[in-house]
C-alpha atoms as a PDB file:
ATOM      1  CA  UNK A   1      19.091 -16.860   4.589  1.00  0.00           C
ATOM      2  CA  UNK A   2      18.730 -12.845   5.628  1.00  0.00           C
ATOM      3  CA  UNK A   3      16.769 -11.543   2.592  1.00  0.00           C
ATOM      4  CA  UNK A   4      15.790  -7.646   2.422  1.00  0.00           C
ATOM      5  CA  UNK A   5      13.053  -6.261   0.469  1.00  0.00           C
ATOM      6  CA  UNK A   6      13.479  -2.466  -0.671  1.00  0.00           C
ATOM      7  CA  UNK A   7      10.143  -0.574  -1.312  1.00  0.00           C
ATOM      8  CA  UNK A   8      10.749   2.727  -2.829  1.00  0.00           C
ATOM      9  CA  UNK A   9       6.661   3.636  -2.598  1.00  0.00           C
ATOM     10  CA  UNK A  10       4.438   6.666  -3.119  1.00  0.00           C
ATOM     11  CA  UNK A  11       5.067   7.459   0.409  1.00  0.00           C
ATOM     12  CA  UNK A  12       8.071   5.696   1.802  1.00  0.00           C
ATOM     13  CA  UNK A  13      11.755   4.190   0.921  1.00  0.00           C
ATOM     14  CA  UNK A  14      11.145   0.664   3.018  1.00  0.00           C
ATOM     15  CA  UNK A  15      13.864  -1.978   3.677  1.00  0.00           C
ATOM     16  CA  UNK A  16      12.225  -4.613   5.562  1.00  0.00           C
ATOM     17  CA  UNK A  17      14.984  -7.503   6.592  1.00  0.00           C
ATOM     18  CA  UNK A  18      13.510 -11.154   7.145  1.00  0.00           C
ATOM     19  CA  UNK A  19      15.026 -14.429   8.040  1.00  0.00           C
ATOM     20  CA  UNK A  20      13.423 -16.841   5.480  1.00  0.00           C
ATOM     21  CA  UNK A  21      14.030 -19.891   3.857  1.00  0.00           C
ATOM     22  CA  UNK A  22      11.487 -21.914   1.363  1.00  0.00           C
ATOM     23  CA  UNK A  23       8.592 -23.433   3.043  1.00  0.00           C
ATOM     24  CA  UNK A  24       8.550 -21.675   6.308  1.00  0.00           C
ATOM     25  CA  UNK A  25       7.271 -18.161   7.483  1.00  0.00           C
ATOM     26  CA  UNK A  26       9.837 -14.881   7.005  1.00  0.00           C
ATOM     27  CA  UNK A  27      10.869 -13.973  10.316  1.00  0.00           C
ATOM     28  CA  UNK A  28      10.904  -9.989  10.534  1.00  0.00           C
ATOM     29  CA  UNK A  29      14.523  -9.028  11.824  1.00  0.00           C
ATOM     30  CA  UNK A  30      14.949  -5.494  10.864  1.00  0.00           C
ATOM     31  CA  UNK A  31      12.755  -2.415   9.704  1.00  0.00           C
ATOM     32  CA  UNK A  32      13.923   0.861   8.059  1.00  0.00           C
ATOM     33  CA  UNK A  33      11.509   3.256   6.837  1.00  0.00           C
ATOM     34  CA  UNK A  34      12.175   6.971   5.478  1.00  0.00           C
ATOM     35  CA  UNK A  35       9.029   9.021   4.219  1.00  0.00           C
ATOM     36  CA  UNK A  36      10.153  10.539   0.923  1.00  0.00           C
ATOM     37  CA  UNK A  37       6.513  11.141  -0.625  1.00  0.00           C
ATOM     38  CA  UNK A  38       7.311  10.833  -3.994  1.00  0.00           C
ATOM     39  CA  UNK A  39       4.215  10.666  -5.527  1.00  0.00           C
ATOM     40  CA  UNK A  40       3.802  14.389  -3.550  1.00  0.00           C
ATOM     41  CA  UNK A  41       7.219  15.383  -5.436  1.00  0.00           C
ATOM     42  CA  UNK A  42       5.577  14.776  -8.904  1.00  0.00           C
ATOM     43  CA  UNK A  43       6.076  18.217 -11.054  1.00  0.00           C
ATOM     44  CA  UNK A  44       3.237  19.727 -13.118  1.00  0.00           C
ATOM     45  CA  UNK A  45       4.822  18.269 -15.780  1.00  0.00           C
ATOM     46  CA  UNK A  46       4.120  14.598 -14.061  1.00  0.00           C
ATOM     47  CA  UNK A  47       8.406  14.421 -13.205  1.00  0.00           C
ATOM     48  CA  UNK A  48      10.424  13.553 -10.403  1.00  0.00           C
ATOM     49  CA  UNK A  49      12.091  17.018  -9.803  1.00  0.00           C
ATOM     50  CA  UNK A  50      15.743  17.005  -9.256  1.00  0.00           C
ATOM     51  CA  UNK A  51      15.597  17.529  -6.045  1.00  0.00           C
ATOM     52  CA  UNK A  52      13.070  14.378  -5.058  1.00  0.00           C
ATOM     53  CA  UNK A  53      15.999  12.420  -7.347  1.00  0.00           C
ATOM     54  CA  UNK A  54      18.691  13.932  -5.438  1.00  0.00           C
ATOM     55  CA  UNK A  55      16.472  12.508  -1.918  1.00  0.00           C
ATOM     56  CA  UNK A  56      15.614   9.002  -3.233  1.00  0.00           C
ATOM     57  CA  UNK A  57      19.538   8.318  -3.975  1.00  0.00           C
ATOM     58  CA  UNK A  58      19.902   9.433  -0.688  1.00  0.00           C
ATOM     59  CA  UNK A  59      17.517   7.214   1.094  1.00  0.00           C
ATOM     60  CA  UNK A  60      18.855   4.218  -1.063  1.00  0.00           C
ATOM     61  CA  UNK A  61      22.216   5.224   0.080  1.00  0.00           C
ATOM     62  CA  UNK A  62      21.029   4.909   3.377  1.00  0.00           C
ATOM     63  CA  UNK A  63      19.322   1.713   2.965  1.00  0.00           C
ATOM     64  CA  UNK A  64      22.031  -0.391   1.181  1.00  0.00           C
ATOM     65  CA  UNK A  65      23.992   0.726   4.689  1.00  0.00           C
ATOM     66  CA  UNK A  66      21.382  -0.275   6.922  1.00  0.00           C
ATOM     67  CA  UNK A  67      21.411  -3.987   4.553  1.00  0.00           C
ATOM     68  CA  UNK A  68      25.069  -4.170   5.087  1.00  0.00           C
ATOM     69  CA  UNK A  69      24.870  -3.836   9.196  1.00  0.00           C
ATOM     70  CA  UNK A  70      21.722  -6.170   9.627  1.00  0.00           C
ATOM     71  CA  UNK A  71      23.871  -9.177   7.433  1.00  0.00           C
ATOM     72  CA  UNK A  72      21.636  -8.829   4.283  1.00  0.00           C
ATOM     73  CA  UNK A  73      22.781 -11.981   2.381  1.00  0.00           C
ATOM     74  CA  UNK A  74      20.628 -10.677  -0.718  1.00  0.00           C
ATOM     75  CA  UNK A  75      18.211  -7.485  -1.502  1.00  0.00           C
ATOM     76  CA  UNK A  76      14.551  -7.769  -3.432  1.00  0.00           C
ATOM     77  CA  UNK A  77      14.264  -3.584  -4.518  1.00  0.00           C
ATOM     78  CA  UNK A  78      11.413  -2.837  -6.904  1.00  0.00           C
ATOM     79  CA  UNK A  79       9.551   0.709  -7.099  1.00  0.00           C
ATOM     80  CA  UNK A  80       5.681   1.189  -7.244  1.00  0.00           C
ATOM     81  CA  UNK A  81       3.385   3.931  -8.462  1.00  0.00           C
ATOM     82  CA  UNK A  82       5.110   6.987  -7.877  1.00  0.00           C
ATOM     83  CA  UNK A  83       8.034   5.993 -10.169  1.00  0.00           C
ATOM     84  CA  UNK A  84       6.239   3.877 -12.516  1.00  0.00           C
ATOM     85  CA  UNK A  85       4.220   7.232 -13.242  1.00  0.00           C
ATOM     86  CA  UNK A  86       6.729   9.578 -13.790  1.00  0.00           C
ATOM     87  CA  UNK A  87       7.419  10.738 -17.277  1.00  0.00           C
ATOM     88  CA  UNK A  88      11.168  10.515 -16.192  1.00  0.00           C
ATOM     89  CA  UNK A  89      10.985   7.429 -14.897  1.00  0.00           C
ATOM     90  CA  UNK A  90      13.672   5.841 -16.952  1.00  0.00           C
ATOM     91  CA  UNK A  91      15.898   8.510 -16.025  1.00  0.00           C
ATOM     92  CA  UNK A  92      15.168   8.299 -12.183  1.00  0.00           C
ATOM     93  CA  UNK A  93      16.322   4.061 -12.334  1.00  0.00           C
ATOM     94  CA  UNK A  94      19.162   5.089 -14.254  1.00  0.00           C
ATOM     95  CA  UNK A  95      20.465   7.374 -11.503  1.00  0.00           C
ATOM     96  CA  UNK A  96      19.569   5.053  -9.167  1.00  0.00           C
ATOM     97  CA  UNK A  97      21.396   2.216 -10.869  1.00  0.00           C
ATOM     98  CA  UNK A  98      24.444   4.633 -11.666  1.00  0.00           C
ATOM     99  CA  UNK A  99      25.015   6.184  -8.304  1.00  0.00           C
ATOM    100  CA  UNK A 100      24.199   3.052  -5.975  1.00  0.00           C
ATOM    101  CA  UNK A 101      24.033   0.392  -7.865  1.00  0.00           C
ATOM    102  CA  UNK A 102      20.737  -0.877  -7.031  1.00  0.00           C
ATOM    103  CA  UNK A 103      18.870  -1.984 -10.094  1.00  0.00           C
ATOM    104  CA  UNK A 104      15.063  -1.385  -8.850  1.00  0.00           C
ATOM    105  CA  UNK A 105      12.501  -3.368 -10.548  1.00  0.00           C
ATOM    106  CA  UNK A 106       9.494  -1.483 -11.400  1.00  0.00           C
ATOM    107  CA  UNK A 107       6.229  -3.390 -10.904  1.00  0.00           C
ATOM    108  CA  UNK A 108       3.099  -2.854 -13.056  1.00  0.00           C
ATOM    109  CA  UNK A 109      -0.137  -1.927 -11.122  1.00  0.00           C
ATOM    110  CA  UNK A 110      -1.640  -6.070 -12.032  1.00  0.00           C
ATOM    111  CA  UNK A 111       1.789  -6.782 -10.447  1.00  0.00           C
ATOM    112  CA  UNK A 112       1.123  -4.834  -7.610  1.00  0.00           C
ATOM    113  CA  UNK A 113      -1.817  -6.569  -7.123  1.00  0.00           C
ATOM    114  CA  UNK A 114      -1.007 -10.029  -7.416  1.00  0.00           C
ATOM    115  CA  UNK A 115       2.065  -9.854  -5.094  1.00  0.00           C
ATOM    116  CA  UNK A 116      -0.567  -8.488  -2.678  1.00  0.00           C
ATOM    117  CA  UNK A 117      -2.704 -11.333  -3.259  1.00  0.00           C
ATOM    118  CA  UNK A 118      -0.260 -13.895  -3.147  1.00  0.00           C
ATOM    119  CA  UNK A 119       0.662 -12.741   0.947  1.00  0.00           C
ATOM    120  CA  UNK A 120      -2.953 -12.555   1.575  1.00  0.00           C
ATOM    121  CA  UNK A 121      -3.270 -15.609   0.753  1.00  0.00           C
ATOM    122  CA  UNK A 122      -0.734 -17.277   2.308  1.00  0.00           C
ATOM    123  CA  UNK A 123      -1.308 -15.544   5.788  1.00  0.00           C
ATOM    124  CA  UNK A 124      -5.013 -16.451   6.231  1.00  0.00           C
ATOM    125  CA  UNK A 125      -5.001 -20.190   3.877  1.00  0.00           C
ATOM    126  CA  UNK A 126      -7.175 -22.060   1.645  1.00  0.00           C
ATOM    127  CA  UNK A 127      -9.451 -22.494   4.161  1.00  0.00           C
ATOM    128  CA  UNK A 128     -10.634 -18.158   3.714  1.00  0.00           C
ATOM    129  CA  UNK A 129     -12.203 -19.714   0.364  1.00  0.00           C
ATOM    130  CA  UNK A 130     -12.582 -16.858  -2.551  1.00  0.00           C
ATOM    131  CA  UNK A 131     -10.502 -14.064  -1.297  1.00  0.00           C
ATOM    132  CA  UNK A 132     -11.379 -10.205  -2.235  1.00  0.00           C
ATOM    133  CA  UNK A 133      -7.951  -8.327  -1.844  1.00  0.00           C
ATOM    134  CA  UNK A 134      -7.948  -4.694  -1.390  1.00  0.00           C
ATOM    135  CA  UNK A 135      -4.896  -2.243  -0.981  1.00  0.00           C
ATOM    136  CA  UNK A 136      -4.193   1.504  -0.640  1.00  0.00           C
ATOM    137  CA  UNK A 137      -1.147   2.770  -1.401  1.00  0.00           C
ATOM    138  CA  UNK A 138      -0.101   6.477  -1.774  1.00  0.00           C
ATOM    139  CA  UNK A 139       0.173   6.250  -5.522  1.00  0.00           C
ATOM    140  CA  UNK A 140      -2.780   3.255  -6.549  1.00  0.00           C
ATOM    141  CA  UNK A 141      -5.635   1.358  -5.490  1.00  0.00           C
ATOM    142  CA  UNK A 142      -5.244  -2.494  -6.388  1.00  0.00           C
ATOM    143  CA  UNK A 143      -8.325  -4.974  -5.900  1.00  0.00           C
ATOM    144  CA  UNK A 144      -7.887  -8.611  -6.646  1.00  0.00           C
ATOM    145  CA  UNK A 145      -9.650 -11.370  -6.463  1.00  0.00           C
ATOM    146  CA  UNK A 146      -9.555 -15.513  -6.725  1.00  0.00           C
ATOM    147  CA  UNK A 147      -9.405 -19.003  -5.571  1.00  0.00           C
ATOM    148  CA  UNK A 148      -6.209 -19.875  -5.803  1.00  0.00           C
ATOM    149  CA  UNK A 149      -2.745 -17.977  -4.988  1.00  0.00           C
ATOM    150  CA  UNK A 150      -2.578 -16.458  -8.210  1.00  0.00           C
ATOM    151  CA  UNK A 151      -5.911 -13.877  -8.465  1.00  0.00           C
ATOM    152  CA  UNK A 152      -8.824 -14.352 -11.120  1.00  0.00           C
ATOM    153  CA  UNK A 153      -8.693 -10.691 -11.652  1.00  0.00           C
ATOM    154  CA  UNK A 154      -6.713  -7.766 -10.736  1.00  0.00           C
ATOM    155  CA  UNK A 155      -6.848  -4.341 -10.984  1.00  0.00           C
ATOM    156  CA  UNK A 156      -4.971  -0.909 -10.309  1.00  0.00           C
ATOM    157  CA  UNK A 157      -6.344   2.411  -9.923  1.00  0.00           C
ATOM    158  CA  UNK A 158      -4.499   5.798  -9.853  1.00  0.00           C
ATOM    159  CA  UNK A 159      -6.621   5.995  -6.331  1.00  0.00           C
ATOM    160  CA  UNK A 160      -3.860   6.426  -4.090  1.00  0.00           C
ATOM    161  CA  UNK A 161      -4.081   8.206  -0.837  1.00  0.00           C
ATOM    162  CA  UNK A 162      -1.054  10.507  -1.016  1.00  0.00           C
ATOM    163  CA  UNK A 163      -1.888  10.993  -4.789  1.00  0.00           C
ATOM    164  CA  UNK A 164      -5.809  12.323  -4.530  1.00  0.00           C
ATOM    165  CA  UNK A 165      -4.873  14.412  -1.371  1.00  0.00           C
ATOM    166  CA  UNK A 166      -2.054  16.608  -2.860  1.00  0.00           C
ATOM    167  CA  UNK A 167      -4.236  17.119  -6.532  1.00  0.00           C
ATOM    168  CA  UNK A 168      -7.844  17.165  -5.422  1.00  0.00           C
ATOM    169  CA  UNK A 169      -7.811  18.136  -1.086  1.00  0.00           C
ATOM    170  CA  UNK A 170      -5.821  21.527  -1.030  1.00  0.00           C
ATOM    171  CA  UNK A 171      -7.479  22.712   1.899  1.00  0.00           C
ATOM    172  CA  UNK A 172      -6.982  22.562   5.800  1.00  0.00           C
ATOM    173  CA  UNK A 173      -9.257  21.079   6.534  1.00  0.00           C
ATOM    174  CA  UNK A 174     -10.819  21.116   2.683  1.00  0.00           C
ATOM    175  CA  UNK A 175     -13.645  22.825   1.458  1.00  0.00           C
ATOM    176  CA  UNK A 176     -16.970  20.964   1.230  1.00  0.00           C
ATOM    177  CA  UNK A 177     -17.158  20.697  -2.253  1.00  0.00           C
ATOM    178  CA  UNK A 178     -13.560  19.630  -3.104  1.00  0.00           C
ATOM    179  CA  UNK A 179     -14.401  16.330  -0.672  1.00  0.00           C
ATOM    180  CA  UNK A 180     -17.928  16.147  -2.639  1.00  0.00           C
ATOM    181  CA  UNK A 181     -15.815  16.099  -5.632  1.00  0.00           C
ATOM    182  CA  UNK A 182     -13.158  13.749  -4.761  1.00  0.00           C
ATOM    183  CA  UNK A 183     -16.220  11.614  -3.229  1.00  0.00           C
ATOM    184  CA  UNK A 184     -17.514  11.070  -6.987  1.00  0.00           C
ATOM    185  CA  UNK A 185     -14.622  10.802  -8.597  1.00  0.00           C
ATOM    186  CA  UNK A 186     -13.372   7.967  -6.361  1.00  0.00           C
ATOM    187  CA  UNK A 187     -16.816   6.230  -6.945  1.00  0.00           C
ATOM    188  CA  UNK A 188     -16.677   6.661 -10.917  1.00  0.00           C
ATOM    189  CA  UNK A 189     -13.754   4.823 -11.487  1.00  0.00           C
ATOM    190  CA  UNK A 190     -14.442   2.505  -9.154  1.00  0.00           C
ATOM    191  CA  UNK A 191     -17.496   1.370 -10.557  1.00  0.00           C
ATOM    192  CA  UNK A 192     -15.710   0.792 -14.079  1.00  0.00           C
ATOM    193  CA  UNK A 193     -14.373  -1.997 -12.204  1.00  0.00           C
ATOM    194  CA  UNK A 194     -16.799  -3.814 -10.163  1.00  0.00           C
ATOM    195  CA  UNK A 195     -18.484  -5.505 -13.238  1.00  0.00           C
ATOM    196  CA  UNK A 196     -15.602  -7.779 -13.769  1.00  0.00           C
ATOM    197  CA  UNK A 197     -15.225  -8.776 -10.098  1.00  0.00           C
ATOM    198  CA  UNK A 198     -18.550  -9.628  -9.847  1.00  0.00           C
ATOM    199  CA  UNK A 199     -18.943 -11.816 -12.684  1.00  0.00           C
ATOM    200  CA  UNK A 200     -16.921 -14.325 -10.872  1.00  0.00           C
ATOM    201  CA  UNK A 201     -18.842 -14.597  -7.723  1.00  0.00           C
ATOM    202  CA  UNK A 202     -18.880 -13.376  -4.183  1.00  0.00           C
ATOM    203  CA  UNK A 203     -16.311 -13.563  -1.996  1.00  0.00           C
ATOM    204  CA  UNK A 204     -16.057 -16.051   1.448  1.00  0.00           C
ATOM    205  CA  UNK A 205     -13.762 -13.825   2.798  1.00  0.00           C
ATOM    206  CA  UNK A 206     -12.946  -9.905   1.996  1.00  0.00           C
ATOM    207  CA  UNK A 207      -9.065  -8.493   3.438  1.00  0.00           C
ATOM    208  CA  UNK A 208      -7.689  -5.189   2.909  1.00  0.00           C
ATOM    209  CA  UNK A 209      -3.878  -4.226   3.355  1.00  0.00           C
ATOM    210  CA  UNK A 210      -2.202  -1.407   3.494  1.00  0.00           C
ATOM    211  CA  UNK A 211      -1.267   1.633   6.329  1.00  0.00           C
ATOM    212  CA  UNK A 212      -4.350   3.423   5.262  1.00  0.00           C
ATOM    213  CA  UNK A 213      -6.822   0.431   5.997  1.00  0.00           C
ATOM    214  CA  UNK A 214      -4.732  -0.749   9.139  1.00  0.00           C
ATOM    215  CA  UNK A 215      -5.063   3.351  10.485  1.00  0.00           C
ATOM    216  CA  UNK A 216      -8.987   3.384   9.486  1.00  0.00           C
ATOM    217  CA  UNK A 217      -9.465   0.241  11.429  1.00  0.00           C
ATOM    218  CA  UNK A 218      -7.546   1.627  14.701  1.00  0.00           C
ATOM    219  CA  UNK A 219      -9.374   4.738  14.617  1.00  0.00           C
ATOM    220  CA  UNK A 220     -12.931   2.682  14.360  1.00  0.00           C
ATOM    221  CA  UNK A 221     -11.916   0.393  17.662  1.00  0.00           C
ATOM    222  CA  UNK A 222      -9.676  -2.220  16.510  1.00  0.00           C
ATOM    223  CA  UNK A 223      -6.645  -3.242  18.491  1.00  0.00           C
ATOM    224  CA  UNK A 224      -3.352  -1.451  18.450  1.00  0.00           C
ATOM    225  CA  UNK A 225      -0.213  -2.610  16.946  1.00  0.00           C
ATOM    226  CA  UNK A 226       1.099  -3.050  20.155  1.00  0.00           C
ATOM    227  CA  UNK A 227      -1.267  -6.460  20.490  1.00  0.00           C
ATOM    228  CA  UNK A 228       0.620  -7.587  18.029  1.00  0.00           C
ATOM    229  CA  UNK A 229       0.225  -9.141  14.199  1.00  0.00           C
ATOM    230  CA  UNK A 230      -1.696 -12.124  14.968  1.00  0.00           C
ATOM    231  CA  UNK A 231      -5.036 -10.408  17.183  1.00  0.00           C
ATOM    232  CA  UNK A 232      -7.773 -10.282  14.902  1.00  0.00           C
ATOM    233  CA  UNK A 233      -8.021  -6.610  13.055  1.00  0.00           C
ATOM    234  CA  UNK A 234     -11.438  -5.556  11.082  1.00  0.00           C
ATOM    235  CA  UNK A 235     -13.242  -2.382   9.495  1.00  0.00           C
ATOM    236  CA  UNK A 236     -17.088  -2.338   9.606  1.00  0.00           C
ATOM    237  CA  UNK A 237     -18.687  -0.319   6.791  1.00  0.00           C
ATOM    238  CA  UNK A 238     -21.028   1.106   9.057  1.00  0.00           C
ATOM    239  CA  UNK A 239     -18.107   2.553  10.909  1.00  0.00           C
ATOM    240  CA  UNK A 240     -15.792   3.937   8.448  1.00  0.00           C
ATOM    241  CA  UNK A 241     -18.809   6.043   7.357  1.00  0.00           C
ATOM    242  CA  UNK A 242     -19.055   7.484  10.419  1.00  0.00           C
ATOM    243  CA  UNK A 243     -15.959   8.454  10.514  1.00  0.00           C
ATOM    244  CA  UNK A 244     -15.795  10.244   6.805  1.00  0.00           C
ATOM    245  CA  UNK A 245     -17.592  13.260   7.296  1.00  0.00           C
ATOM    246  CA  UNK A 246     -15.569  13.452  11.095  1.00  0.00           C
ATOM    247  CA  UNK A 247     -12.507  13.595   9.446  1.00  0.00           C
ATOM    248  CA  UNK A 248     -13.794  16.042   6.344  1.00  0.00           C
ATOM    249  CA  UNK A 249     -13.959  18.486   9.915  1.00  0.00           C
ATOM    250  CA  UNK A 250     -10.732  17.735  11.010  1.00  0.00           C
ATOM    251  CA  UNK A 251      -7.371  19.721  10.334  1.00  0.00           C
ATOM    252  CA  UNK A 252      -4.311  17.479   9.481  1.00  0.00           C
ATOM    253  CA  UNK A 253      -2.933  18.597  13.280  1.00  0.00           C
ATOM    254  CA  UNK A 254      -6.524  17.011  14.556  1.00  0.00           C
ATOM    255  CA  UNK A 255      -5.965  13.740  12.234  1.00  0.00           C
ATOM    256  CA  UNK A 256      -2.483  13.270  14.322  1.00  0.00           C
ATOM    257  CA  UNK A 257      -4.566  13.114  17.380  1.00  0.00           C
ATOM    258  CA  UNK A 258      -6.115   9.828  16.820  1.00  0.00           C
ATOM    259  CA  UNK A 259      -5.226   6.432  18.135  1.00  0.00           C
ATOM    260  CA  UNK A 260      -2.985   4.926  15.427  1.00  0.00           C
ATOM    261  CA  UNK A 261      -2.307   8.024  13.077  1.00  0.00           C
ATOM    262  CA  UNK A 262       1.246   9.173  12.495  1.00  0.00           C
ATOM    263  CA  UNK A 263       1.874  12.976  12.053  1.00  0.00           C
ATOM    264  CA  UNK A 264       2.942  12.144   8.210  1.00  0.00           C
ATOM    265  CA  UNK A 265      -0.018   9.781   7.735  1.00  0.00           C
ATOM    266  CA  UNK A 266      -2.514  12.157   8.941  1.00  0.00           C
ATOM    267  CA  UNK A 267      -2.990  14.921   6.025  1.00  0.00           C
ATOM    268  CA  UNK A 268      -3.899  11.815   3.634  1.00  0.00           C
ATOM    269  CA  UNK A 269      -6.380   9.602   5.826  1.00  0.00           C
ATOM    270  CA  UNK A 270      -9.332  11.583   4.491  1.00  0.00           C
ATOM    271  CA  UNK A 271      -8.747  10.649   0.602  1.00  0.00           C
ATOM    272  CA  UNK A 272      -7.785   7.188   2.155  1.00  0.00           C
ATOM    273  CA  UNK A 273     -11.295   7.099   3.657  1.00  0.00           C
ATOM    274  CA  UNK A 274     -13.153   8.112   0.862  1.00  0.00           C
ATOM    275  CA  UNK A 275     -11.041   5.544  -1.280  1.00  0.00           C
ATOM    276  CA  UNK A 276     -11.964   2.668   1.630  1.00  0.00           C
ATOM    277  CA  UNK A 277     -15.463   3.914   1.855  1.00  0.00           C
ATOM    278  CA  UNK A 278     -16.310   3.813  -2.030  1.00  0.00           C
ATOM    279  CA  UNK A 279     -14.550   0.333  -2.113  1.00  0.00           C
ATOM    280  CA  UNK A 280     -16.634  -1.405   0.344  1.00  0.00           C
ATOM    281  CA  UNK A 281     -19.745   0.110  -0.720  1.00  0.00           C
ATOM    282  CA  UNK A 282     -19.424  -0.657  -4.520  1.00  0.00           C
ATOM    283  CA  UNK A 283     -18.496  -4.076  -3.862  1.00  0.00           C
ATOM    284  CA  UNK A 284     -20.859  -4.681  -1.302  1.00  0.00           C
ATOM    285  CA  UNK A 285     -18.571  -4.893   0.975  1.00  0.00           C
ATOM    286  CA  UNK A 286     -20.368  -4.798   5.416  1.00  0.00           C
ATOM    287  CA  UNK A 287     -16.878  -5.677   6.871  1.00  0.00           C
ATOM    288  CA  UNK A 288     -13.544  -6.895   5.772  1.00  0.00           C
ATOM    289  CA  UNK A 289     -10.387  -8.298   7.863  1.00  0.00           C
ATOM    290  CA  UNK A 290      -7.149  -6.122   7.831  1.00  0.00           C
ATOM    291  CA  UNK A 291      -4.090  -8.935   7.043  1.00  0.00           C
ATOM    292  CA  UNK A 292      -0.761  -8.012   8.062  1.00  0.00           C
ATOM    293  CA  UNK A 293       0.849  -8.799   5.402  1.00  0.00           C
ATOM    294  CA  UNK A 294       1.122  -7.314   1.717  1.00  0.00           C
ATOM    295  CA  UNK A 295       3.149  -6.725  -1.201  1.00  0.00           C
ATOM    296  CA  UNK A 296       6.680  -6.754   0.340  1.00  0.00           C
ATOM    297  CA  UNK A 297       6.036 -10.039   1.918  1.00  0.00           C
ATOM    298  CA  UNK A 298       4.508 -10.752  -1.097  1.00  0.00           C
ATOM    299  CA  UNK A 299       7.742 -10.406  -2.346  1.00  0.00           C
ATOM    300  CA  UNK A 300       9.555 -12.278  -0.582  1.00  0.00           C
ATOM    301  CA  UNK A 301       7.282 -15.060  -0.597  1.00  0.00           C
ATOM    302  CA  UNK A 302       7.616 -15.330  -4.870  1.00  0.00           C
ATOM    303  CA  UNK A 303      11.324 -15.471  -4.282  1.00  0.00           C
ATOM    304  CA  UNK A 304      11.460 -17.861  -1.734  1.00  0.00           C
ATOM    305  CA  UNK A 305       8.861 -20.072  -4.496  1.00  0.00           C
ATOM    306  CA  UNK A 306      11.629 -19.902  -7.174  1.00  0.00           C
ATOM    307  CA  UNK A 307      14.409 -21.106  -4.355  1.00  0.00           C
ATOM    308  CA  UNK A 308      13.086 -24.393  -4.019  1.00  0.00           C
ATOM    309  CA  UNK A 309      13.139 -26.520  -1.223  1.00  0.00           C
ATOM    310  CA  UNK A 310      16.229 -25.822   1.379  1.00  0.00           C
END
């Protein structure tokens, strides 16, 4: 069957259309993607403003149309952060729901990180052993952990890219002391985690998701997209601290420059580097393996479980 997945995320509004049935991989057949920044449209007041409503119903508009065209037998929508954090949040689905239709799901941050997990660990196997899971979005950070296909322990942060660059990184490129600052705040709450990862064990095999980690890796060597999903992706430690006090230089025009940054990407990679950076280093973490998958195919993967076999 043609299933569709709608992400309404910090940063974007993703359908992602996949021919799937249970037991075999999805089969990406169409991908529409709008940047809507949400979790940059938050008021002082910690609302969607009417305005960012008045875009999202837009962009959902746009997306049920794109569904229809590409055959979409059945549609998986679900919001993250950005709405889950909003003190209007019940308002924003109710618009949604009123004026398209769609009924998005909103998923908890341990949700968040399970889903994650869950396509981790079905893209690399039982044979990666004790998988450490870690994902930047533009509203959270999620880290899980575990054995089996359902994590051991998981965790969300409000350590999002998008979210730490519009209220701690005003300046282009930002002062010294605002990255200092953002530098220990990232590591603080971090480090309230780390106890109860480590408790269980160290990990065979550490992955990261995510368009931040996949953009840190390019810009540190790793192969392009264009190589496609299946070459071999990873981040070295070593070299993503290289690269943090290079980008602190840059402007968000110089960010656009590297290999693998897009233009709307760019003005967030910093807080996405410092998020990465504090990460790997608090869970003693030398290099970990960028998986192509996360929580949409996570997604789709828990609904194909509850099909059954075809």
């Amino acid at each position: 069957m043609r299933l569709g997945v709608l992400d309404v995320g910090s940063n974007t509004v993703h359908l992602l259309v996949v021919d799937a049935h249970p037991g075999a991989c999805p089969l990406p057949a169409h991908s529409h993607k709008v940047d809507l920044r949400l979790a940059q449209l938050l008021g002082d007041g910690g609302a969607i403003g009417p305005e960012g409503v008045d875009r999202l119903v837009a962009v959902v508009h746009e997306a049920l149309r794109a569904a229809e065209d590409k055959g979409v037998e059945e549609l998986l929508p679900f919001a993250t952060s950005a709405v889950r954090d909003a003190d209007n949040a019940d308002d924003v689905l109710a618009r949604v729901r009123e004026e398209t239709g769609v009924e998005l799901q909103v998923l908890s941050g341990a949700e968040e990180a399970r889903l994650t997990f869950l396509a981790a660990r079905r893209w690399f196997g039982w044979s990666a052993g004790r998988l450490l899971v870690i994902d930047i979005g533009g509203g959270s950070l999620e880290i899980a952990y575990g054995m089996d296909e359902e994590p051991d322990a998981a965790v969300s942060l409000p350590l999002g890219a998008g979210r730490l660059t519009a209220a701690r990184l005003p300046g282009d490129p930002p002062e010294s002391d605002d990255v200092r600052a953002l530098r220990r705040h990232v590591r603080t709450e971090i480090a309230r985690t780390v106890g109860e990862f480590s408790r269980l064990g160290a990990p065979d095999h550490v992955v990261a998701t995510s368009k931040t980690f996949k953009q840190l890796a390019r810009i540190a060597g790793a192969p392009g997209s264009a190589e496609g999903p299946y070459v071999q992706r990873e981040l070295k430690r070593e070299s993503l601290e290289s690269w943090v006090p290079r980008l602190a230089g840059m402007t968000v025009a110089e960010r656009a420059e590297l290999p693998g940054v897009s233009e709307g990407r760019a003005g967030q990679l910093l807080a996405g580097a410092l998020v990465a950076e504090g990460a790997m280093d608090l869970f003693g973490v030398e290099r970990l393996e960028i998986c192509p998958w996360a929580l949409r195919e996570g997604v789709i993967l828990r609904r194909l479980d509850h099909m059954g076999p075809a």
